[in-house]
Protein backbone atom coordinates (compact mmCIF):
# COMPACT_ATOMS: atom_id res chain seq x y z
CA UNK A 1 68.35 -117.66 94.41
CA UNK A 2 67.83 -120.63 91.93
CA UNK A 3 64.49 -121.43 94.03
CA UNK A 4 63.05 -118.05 93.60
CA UNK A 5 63.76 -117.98 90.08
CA UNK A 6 61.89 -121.29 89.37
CA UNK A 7 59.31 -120.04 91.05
CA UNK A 8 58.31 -116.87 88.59
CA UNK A 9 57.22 -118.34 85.98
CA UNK A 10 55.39 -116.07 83.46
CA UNK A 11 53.19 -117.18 80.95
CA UNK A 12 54.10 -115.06 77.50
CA UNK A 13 51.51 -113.37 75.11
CA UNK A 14 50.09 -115.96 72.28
CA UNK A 15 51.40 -118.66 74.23
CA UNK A 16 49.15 -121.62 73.74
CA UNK A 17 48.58 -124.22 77.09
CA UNK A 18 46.22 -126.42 78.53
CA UNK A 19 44.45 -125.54 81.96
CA UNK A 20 41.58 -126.90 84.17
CA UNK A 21 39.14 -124.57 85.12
CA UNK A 22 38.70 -124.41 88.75
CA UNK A 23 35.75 -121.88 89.29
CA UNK A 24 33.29 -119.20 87.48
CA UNK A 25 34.96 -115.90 88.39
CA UNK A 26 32.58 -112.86 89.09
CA UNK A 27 32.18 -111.40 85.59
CA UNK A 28 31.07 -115.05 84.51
CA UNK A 29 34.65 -115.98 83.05
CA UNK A 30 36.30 -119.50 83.92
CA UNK A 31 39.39 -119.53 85.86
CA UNK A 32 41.89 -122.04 86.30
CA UNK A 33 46.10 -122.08 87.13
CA UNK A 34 48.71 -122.57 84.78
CA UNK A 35 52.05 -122.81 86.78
CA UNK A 36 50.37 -120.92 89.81
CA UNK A 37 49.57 -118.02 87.72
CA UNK A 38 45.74 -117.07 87.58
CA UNK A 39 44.27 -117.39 84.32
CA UNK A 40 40.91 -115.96 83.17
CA UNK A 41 38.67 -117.40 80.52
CA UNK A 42 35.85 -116.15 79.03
CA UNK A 43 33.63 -118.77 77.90
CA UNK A 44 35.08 -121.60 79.90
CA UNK A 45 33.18 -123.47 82.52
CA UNK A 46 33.92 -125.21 86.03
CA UNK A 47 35.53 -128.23 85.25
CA UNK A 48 36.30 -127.73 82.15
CA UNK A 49 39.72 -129.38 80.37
CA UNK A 50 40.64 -126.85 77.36
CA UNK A 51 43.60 -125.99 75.45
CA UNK A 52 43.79 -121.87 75.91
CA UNK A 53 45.58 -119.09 74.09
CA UNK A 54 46.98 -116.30 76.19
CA UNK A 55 45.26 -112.77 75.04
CA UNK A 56 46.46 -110.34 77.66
CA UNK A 57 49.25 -110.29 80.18
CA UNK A 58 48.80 -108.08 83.72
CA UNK A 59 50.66 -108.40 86.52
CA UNK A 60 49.13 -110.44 88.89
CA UNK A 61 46.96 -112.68 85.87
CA UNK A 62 46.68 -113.55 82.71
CA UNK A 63 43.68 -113.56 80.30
CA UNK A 64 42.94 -116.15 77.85
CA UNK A 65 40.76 -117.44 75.22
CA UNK A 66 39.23 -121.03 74.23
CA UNK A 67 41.29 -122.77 71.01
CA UNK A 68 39.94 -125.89 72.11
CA UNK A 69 37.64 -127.64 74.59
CA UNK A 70 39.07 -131.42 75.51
CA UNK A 71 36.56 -131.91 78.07
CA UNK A 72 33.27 -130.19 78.20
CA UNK A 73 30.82 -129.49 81.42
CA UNK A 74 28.42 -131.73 81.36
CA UNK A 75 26.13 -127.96 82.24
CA UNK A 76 26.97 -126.98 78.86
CA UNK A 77 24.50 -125.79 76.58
CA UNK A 78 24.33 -124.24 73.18
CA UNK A 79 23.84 -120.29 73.64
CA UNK A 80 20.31 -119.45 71.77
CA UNK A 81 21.08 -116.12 71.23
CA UNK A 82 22.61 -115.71 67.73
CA UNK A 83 24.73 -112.34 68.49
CA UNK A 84 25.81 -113.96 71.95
CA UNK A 85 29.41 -114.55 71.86
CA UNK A 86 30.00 -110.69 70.07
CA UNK A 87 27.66 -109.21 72.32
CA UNK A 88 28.82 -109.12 75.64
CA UNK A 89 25.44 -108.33 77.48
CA UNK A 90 25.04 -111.81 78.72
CA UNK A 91 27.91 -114.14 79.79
CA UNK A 92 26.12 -117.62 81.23
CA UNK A 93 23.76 -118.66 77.80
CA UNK A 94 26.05 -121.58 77.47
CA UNK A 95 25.41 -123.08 81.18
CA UNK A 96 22.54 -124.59 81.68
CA UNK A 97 20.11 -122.02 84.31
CA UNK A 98 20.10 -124.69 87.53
CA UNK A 99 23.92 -124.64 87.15
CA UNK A 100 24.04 -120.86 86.47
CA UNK A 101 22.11 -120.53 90.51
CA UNK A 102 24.19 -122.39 92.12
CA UNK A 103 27.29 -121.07 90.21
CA UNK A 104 26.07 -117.44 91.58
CA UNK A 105 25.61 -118.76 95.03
CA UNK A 106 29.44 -119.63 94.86
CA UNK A 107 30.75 -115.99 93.62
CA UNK A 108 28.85 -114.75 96.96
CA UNK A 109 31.34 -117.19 98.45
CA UNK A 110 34.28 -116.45 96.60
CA UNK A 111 34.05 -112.55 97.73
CA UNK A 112 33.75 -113.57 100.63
CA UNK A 113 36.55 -115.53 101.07
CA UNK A 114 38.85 -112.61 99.37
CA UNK A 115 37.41 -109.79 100.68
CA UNK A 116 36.55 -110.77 104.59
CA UNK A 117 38.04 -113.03 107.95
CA UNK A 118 34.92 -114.16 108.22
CA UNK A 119 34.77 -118.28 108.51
CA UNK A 120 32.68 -118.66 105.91
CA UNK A 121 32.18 -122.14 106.44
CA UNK A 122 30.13 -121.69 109.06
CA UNK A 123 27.70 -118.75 107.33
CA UNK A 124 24.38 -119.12 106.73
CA UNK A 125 24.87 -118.13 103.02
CA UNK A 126 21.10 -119.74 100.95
CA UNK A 127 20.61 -121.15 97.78
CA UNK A 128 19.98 -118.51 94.84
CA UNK A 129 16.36 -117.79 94.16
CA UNK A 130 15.69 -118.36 90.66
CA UNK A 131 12.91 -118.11 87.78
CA UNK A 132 10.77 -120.37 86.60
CA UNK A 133 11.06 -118.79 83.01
CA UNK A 134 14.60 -116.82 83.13
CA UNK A 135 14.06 -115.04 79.08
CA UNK A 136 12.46 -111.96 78.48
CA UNK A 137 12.25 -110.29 81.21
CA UNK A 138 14.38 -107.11 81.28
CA UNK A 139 11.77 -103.97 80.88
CA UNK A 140 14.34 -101.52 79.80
CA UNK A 141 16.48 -101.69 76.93
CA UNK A 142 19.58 -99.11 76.39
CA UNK A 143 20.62 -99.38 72.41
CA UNK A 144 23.08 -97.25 71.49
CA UNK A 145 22.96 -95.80 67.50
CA UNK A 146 24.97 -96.26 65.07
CA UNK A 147 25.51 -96.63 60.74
CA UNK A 148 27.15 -99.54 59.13
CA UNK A 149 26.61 -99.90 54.73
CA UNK A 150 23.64 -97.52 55.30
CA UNK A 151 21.96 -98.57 57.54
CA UNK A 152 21.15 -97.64 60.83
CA UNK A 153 21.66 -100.22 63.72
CA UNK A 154 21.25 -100.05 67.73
CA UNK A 155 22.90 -102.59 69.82
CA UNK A 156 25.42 -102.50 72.38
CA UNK A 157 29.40 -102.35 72.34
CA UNK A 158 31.27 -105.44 72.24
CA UNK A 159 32.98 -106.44 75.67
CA UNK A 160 36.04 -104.26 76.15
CA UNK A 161 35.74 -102.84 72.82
CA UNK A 162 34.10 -100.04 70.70
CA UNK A 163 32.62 -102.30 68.08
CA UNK A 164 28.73 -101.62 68.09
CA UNK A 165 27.22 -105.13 67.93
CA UNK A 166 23.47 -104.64 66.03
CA UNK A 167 20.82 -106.48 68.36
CA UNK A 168 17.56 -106.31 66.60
CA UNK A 169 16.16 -109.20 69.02
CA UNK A 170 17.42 -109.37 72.51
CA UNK A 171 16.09 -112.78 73.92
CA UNK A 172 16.44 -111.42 77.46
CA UNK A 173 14.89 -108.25 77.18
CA UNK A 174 11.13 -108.03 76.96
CA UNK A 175 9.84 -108.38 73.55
CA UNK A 176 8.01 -105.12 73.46
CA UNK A 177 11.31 -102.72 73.91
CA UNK A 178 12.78 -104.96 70.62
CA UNK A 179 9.90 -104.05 68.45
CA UNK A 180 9.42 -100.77 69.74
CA UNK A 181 13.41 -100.01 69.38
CA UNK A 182 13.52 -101.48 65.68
CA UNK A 183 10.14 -99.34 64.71
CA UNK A 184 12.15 -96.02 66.25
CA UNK A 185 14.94 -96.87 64.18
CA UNK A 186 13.19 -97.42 60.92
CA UNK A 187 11.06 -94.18 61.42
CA UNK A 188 14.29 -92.45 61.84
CA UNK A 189 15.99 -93.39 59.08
CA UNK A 190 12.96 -92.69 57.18
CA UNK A 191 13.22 -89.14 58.80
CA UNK A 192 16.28 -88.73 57.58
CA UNK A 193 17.36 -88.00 61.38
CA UNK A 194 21.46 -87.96 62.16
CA UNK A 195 22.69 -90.22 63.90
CA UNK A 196 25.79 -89.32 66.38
CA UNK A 197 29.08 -90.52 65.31
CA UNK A 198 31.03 -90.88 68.42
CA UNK A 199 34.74 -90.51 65.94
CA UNK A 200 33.56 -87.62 64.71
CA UNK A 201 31.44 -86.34 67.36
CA UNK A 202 28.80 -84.69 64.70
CA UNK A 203 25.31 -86.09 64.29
CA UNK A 204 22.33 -85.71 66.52
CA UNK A 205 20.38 -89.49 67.85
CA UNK A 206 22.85 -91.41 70.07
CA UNK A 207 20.60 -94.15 72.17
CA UNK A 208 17.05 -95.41 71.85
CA UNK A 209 15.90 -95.67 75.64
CA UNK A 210 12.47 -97.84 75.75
CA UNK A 211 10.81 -98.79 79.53
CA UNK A 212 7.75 -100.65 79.46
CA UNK A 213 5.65 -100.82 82.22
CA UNK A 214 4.85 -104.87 82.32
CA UNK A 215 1.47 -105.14 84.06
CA UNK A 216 0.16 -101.83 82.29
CA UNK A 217 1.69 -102.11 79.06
CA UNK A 218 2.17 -98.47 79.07
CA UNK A 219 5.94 -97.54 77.19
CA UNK A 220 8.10 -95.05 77.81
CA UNK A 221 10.49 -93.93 75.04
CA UNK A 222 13.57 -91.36 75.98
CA UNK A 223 15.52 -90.31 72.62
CA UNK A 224 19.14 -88.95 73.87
CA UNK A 225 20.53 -86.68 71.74
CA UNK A 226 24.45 -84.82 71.44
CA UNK A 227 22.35 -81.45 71.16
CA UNK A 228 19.39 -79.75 72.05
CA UNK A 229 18.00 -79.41 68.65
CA UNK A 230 16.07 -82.74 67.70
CA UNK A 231 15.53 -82.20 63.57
CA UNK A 232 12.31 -83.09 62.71
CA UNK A 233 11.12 -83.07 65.63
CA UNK A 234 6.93 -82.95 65.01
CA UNK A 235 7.08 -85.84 62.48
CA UNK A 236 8.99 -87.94 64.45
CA UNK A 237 6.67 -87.67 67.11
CA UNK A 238 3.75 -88.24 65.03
CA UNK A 239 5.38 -91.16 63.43
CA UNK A 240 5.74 -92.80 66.81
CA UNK A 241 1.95 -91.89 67.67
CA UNK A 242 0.70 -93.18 64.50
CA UNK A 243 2.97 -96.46 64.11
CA UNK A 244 3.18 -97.34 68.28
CA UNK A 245 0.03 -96.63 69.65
CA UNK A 246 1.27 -98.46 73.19
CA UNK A 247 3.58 -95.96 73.52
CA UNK A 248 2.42 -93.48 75.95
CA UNK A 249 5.41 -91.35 76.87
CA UNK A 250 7.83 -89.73 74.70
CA UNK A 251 11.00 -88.18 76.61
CA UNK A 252 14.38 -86.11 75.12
CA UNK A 253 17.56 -86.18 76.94
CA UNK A 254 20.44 -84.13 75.86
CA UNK A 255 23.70 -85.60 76.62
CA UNK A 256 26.70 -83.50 75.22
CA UNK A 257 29.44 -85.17 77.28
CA UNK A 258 32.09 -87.49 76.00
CA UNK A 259 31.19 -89.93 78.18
CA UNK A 260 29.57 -93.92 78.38
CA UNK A 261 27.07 -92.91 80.62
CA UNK A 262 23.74 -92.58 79.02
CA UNK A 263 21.91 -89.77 80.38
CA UNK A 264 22.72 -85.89 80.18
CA UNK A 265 21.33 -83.37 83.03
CA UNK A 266 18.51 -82.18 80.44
CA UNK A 267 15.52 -83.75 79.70
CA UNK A 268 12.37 -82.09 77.68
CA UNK A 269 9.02 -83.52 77.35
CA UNK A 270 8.35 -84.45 73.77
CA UNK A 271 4.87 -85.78 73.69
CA UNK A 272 1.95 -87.74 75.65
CA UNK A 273 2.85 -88.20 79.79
CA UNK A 274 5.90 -87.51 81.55
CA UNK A 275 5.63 -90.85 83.23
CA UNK A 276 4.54 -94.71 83.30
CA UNK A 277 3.13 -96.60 85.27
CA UNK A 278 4.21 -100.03 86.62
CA UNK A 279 2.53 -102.21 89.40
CA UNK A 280 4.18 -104.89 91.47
CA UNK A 281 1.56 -106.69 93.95
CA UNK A 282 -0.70 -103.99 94.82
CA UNK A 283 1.64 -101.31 94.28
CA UNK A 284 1.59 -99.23 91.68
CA UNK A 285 4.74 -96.64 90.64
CA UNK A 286 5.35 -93.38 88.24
CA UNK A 287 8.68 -93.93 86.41
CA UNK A 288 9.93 -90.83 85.00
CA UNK A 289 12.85 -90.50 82.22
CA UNK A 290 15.30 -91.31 84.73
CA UNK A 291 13.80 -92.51 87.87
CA UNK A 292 15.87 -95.93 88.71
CA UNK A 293 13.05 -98.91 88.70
CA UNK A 294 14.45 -102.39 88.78
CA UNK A 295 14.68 -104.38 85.40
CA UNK A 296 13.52 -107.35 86.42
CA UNK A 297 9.83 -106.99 88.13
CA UNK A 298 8.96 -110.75 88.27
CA UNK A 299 12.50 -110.78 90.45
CA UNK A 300 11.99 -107.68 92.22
CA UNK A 301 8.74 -109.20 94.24
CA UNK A 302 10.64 -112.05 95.81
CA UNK A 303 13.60 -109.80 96.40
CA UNK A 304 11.12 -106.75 98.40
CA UNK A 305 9.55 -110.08 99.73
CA UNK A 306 12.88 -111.37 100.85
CA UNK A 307 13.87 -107.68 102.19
CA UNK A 308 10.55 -107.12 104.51
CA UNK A 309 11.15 -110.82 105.74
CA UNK A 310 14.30 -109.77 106.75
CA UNK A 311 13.27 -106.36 108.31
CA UNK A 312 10.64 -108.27 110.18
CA UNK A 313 8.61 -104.94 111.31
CA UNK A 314 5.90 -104.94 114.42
CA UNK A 315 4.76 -101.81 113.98
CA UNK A 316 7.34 -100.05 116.66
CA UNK A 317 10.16 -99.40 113.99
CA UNK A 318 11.47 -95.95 112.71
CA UNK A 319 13.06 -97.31 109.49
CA UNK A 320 15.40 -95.88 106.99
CA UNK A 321 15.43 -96.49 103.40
CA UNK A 322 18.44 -95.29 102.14
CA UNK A 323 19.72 -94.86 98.46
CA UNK A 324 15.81 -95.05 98.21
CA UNK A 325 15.27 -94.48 94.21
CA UNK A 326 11.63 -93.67 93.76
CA UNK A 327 10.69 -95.47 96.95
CA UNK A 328 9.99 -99.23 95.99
CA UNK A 329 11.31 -100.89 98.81
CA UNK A 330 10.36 -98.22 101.61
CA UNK A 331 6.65 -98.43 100.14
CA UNK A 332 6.92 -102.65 99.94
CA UNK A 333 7.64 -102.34 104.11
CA UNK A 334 6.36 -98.98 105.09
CA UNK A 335 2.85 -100.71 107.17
CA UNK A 336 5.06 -102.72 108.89
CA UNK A 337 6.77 -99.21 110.12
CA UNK A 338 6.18 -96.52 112.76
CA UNK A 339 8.17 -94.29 110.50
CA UNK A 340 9.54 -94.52 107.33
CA UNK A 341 12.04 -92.05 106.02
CA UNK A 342 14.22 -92.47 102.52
CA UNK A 343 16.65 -90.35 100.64
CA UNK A 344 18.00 -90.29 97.10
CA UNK A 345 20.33 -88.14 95.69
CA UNK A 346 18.45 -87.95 92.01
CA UNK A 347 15.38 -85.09 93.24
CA UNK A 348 13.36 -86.43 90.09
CA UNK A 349 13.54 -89.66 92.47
CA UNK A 350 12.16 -88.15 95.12
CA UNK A 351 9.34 -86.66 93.80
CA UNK A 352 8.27 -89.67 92.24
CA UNK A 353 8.78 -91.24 95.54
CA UNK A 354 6.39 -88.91 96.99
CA UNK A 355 3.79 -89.30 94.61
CA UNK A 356 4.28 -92.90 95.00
CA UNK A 357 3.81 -92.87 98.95
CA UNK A 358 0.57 -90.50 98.61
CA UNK A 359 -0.95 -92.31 96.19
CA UNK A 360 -1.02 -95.44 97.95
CA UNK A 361 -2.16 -93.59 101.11
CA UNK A 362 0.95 -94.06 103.08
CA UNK A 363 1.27 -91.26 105.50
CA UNK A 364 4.13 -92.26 107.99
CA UNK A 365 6.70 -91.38 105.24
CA UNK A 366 9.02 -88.52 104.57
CA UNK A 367 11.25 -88.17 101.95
CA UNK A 368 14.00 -86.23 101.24
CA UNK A 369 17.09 -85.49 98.31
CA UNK A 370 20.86 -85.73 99.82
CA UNK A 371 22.86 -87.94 100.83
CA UNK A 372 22.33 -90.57 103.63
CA UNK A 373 25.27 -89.86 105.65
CA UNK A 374 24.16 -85.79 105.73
CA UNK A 375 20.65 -86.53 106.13
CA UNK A 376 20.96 -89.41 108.91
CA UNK A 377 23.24 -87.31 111.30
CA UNK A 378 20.74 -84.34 111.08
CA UNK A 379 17.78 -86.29 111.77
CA UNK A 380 19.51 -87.93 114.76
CA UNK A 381 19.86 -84.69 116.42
CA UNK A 382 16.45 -83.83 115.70
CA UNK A 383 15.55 -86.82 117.23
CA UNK A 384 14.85 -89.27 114.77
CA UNK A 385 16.71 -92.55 115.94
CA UNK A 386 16.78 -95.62 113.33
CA UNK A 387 16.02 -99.00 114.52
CA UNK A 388 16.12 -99.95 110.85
CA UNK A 389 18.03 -99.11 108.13
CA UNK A 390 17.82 -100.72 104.43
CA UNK A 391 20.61 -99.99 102.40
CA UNK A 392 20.38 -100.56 98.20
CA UNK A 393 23.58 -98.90 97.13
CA UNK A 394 24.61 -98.42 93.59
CA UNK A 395 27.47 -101.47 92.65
CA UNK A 396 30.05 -99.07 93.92
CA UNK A 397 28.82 -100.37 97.77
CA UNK A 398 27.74 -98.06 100.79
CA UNK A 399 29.69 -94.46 100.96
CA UNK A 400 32.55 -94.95 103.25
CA UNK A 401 30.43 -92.47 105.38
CA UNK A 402 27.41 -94.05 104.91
CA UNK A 403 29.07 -96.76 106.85
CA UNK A 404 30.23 -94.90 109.65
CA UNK A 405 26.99 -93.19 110.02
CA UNK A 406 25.74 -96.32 110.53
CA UNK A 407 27.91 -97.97 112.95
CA UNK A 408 27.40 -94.29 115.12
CA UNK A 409 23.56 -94.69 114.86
CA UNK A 410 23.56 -97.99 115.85
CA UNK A 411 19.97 -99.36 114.32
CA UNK A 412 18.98 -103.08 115.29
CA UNK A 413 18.59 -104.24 112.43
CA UNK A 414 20.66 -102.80 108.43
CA UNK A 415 19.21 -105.30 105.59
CA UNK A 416 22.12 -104.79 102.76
CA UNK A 417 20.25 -105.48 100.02
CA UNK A 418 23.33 -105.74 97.16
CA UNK A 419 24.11 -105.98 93.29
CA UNK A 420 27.40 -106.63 93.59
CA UNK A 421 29.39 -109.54 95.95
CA UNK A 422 32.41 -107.95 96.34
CA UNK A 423 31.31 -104.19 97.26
CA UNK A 424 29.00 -106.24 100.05
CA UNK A 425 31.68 -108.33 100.91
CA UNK A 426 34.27 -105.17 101.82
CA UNK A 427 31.02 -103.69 103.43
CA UNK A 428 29.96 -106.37 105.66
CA UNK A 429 34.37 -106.80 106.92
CA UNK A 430 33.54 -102.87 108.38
CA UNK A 431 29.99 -103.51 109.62
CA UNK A 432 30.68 -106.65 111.46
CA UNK A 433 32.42 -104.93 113.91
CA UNK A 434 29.20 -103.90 115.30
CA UNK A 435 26.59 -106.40 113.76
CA UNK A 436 26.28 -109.73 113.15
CA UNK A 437 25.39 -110.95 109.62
CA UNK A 438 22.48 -113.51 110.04
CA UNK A 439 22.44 -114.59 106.92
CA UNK A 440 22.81 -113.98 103.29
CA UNK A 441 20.16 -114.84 100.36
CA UNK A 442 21.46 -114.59 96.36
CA UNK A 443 18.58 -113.71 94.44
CA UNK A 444 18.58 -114.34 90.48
CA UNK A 445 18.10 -110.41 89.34
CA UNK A 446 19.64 -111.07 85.60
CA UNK A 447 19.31 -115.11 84.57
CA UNK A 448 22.10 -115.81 81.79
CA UNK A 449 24.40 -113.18 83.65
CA UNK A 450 27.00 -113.55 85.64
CA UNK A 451 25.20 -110.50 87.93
CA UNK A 452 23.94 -112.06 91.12
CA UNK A 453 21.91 -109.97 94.30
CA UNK A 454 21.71 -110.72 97.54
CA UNK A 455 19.95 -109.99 100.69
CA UNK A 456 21.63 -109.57 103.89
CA UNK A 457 20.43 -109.55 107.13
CA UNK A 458 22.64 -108.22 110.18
CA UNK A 459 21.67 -107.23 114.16
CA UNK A 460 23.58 -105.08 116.43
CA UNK A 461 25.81 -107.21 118.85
């Protein structure tokens, strides 16, 4: 009994301690062991000696914060970003970027290791593809409103709080979604416009949603409102016209729900097009209000570069681009293809996917709105047999029967293309019953994030 009892040991609340950080766990956090329990640390750094103070107490772990560093990575670097440690929206700033790639390469590893048998050891897992400039480069910003001493600010909430941070200049988002986010906000308090209290749930403007299409310059504001009624309506569009001439689509959602997602079912065409337009290559895409388009464009080529490598298409393939948003990566591959088919289940995605195929004169593709594992089964029995199938599921991973849709259809080839380690980690554990997994390649999506993507290529046994 006496053994046992020395062996639960429980750190308490407040408690101060020193620890060792081991690792960078997968929300960017250092983690280190006091007295076998897990500790996490935001803040803290492989390596690391520091003197921590325990914040929160769970069952299995314990979280922590820094009182005092003893010994310091010598990767540390001082975060440029003066709202950085309130913010929450980035959690690397303070590691230097070569150290952040190969850091990312490692979670890959680390879900791995909890999350499969596989000997990882003997994968082929590559080193994280980077960029050569890794600020500024998010083309979509999401600032939620909000009034503090009078004034009207749009930011983001702090981590694991409901504190609105104010971010007038986001060094990772593009500059021209800053300045067009802080002009919005000025013309509407000029306007006199409410702004939605989310303790009192009155008020009107909640978020300031600004796209801008990099290689046309074109911008695409949505305004989401708590109610259909936008008050002053007219002059706030002609204040945008007049003051933000670049700005060549003005959108409404209305989002009534209690609720941190952003977007409501209803969106209303306020003024100018309905859409952008964004090239990548020779491609060029409509984005609508809510189309899904990745952030990152200068990214997004060497990832669709890395997925038709992968693919590796002759010609003879029927492919399958599934979860297949407004049709980027089925477009990047489809003259490799025989056939190329995609699904979404957002139908505004799938007309712009359309548009997006026609446009660029591809005629071997057909899409459709559902759900992959309805529309693969019924296309089976009408014939239509995959020898390809990309997969870019949301962070939640591949539908359960996604995944068993797949392992019935048996294609040649599935290239996982992921945005979250441990979703593709539980994901490949049920696929590689079938299929072996080639390889895996991180890609950098989100520099001075703890985010990291990856590319996966697997073949049927």
């Amino acid at each position: 009994m006496k053994k046992q009892a020395e062996q639960k040991v429980f750190i308490k609340e407040k408690q101060t301690f020193p620890l060792t950080i081991k690792r960078l766990g997968i929300n960017g956090e250092g983690v280190g062991y006091f007295k076998r329990q897990v500790v996490f640390v935001p803040g803290a750094l492989p390596d690391e000696e520091v003197v921590v103070e325990a914040t929160k107490i769970h069952p299995k772990f314990a979280e922590g914060r820094i009182k005092k560093i003893r010994k310091a990575s010598p990767f540390r670097t001082k975060p440029p970003c003066p709202v950085y440690e309130q913010c929450g929206g980035c959690q690397l700033q303070h590691l230097e970027y070569v150290k952040q790639l190969e850091l990312k390469r490692d979670i890959v590893i680390q879900s791995l290791e909890r999350h499969t048998k596989f000997k990882v050891g003997q994968m082929d897992i590559r080193s994280t593809i980077g960029m050569d400039n890794p600020w500024h480069y998010r083309n979509k910003s999401q600032f939620q409103l909000g009034e503090r001493d009078g004034k009207i600010i749009a930011g983001l909430y702090s981590l694991n709080s409901h504190k609105l941070i104010d971010v007038p200049e986001c060094i990772v988002q593009q500059p021209e979604t800053n300045k067009v986010t802080n002009v919005i906000k000025q013309i509407v308090k000029d306007l006199g416009i409410p702004i939605y209290n989310e303790k009192t749930k009155k008020g009107v403007l909640r978020t300031i949603v600004t796209r801008v299409g990099i290689k046309t310059g074109q911008v695409q504001v949505v305004l989401v409102t708590a109610v259909d009624e936008l008050k002053r309506k007219d002059l706030l569009v002609a204040e945008i016209k007049k003051r933000l001439p670049e700005v060549a689509s003005v959108m409404q959602n209305v989002n009534p729900k209690k609720t941190s997602i952003i977007f409501g079912d209803k969106t209303v065409h306020l003024s100018g097009k309905e859409i952008i337009e964004e090239h990548l290559e020779e491609f060029s895409y409509e984005l609508s209000a809510r189309a899904f388009f990745q952030l990152n464009p200068v990214q997004t080529v060497k990832l669709y570069n890395e997925v038709k490598n992968a693919a590796a298409l002759t010609g003879k393939e029927n492919v399958i681009d599934a979860y297949c948003g407004v049709g980027t990566i089925g477009l990047w591959v489809a003259d490799g293809a025989k056939e190329l088919r995609g699904m979404d289940i957002i139908p505004e995605s799938i007309e712009d996917a359309k548009k997006n195929a026609k446009k660029h004169g591809v005629e071997n593709a057909l899409y459709v709105s559902g759900k992959a594992e309805q529309v693969v089964p019924k296309w089976q029995k009408q014939g239509f047999k995959p020898d390809v199938i990309i997969v870019d599921p949301p962070r939640t991973g591949c539908d359960q029967a996604l995944l068993d849709t797949m392992l019935k259809s048996k294609p040649k080839k599935i290239v996982y293309v992921s945005c979250n380690p441990s979703t593709l980690a539980k994901d490949l554990q049920i696929l590689s019953k079938q299929y072996n997994i080639k390889y895996i390649q991180p890609v950098d999506m989100f520099p001075q994030t703890a985010h990291v993507e990856a590319v996966t290529l697997l073949e049927l046994k």
